[in-house]
Protein backbone atom coordinates (compact mmCIF):
# COMPACT_ATOMS: atom_id res chain seq x y z
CA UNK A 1 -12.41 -1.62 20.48
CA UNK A 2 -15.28 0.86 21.65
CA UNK A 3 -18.82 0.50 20.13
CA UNK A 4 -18.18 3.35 17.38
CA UNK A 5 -15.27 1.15 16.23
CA UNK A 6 -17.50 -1.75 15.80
CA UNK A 7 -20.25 -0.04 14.42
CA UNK A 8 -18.98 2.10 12.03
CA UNK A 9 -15.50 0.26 9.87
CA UNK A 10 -13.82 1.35 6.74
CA UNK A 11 -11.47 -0.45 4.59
CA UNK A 12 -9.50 0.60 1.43
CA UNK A 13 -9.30 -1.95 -1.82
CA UNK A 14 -8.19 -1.67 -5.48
CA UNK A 15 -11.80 -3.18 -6.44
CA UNK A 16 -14.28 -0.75 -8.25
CA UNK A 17 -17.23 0.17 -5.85
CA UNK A 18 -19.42 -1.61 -8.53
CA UNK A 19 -17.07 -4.76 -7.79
CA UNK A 20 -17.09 -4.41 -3.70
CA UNK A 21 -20.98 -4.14 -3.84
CA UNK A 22 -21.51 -7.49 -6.26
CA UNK A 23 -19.06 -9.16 -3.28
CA UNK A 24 -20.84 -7.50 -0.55
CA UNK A 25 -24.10 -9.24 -2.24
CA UNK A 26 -22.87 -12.50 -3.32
CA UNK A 27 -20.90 -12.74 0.83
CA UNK A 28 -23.75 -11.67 2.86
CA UNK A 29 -26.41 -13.60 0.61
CA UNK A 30 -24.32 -17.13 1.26
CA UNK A 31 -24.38 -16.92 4.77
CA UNK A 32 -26.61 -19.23 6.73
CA UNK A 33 -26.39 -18.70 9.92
CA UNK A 34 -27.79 -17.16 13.08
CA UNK A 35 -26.24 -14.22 11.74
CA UNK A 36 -27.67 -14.72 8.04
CA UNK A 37 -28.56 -11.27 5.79
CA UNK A 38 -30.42 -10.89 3.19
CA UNK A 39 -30.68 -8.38 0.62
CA UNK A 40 -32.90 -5.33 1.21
CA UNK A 41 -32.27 -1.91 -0.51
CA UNK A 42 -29.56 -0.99 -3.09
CA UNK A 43 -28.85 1.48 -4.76
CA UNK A 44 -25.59 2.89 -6.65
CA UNK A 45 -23.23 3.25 -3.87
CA UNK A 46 -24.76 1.09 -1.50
CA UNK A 47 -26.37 -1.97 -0.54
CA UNK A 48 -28.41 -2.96 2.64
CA UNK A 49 -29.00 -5.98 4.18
CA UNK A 50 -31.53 -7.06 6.92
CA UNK A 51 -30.94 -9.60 9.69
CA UNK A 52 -31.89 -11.12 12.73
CA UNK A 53 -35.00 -9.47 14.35
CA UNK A 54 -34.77 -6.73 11.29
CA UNK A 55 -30.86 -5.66 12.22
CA UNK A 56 -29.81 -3.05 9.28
CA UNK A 57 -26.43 -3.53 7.98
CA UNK A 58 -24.84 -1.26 5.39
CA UNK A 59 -22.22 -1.40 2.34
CA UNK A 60 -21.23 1.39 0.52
CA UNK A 61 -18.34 2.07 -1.32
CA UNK A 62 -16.96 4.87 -3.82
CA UNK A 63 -13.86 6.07 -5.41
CA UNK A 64 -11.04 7.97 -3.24
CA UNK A 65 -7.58 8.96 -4.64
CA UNK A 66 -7.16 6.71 -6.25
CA UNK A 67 -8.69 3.61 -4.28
CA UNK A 68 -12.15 2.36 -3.07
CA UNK A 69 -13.10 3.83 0.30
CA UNK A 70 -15.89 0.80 1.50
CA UNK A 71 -17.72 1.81 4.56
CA UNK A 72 -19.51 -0.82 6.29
CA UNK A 73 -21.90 0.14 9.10
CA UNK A 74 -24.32 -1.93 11.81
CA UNK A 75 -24.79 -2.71 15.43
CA UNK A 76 -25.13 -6.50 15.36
CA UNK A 77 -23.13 -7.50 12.41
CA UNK A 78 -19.70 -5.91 13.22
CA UNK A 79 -17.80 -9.66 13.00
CA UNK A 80 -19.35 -10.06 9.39
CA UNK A 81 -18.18 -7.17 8.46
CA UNK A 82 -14.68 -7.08 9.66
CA UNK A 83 -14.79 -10.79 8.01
CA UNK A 84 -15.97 -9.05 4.59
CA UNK A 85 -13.46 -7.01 4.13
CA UNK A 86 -11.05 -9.77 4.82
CA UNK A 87 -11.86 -10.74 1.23
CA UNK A 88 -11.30 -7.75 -0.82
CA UNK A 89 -7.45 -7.10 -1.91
CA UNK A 90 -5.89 -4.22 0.31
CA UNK A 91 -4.89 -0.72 -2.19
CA UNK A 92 -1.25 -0.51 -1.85
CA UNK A 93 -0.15 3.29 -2.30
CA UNK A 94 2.64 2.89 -4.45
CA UNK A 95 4.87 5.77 -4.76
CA UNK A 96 6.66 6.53 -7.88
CA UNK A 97 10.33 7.50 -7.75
CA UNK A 98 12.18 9.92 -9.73
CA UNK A 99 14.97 7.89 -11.77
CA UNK A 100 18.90 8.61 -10.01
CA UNK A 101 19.59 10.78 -12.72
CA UNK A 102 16.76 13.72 -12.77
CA UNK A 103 17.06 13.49 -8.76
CA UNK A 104 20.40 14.54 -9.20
CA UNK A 105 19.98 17.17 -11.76
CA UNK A 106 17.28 18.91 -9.93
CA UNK A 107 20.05 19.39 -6.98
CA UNK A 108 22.39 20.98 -9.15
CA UNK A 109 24.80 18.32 -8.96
């Protein structure tokens, strides 16, 4: 994985973006570690987070067909991250099937 990869991630859930930032807060704010964030900036799509020697890490989520698109962004904090989204259900794109019998109609058979 290159440092962009690490840097930059992006995961997909059926939460609300209101519910992946109330995670994002309530994950990062248990931590208590070397690694430990705490709560700096939010705002409607986003929440921030400051770290060892003042290390930014981002949150921000919002609605995309159909899904939450949750973009999570830093230089130091890339394991947290990956760990977060760990704990948010996946979206599942569900397609929906025409029943046997308009699917054969429509052919003309």
């Amino acid at each position: 994985m290159n440092q962009t990869q690490r840097t930059l991630q992006e995961y997909r859930t059926s939460l609300t973006p209101d519910e992946v930032l109330a995670a994002a807060k309530q994950f990062f704010s248990r931590r208590n570690s070397l690694y430990a964030a705490f709560l700096d900036r939010e705002g409607p799509t986003f929440v921030s987070f400051r770290g060892q020697g003042g290390e930014e890490l981002i949150i921000a989520a919002a609605a995309h067909n159909g899904a939450t698109r949750v973009t999570g962004s830093t230089y130091l904090f890339d394991m947290q991250i990956a760990r977060f989204f760990t704990t948010l259900p996946p979206f599942k794109l569900e397609e929906t099937l025409l029943p046997a019998s308009a699917s054969a109609e429509g052919t003309g058979a």
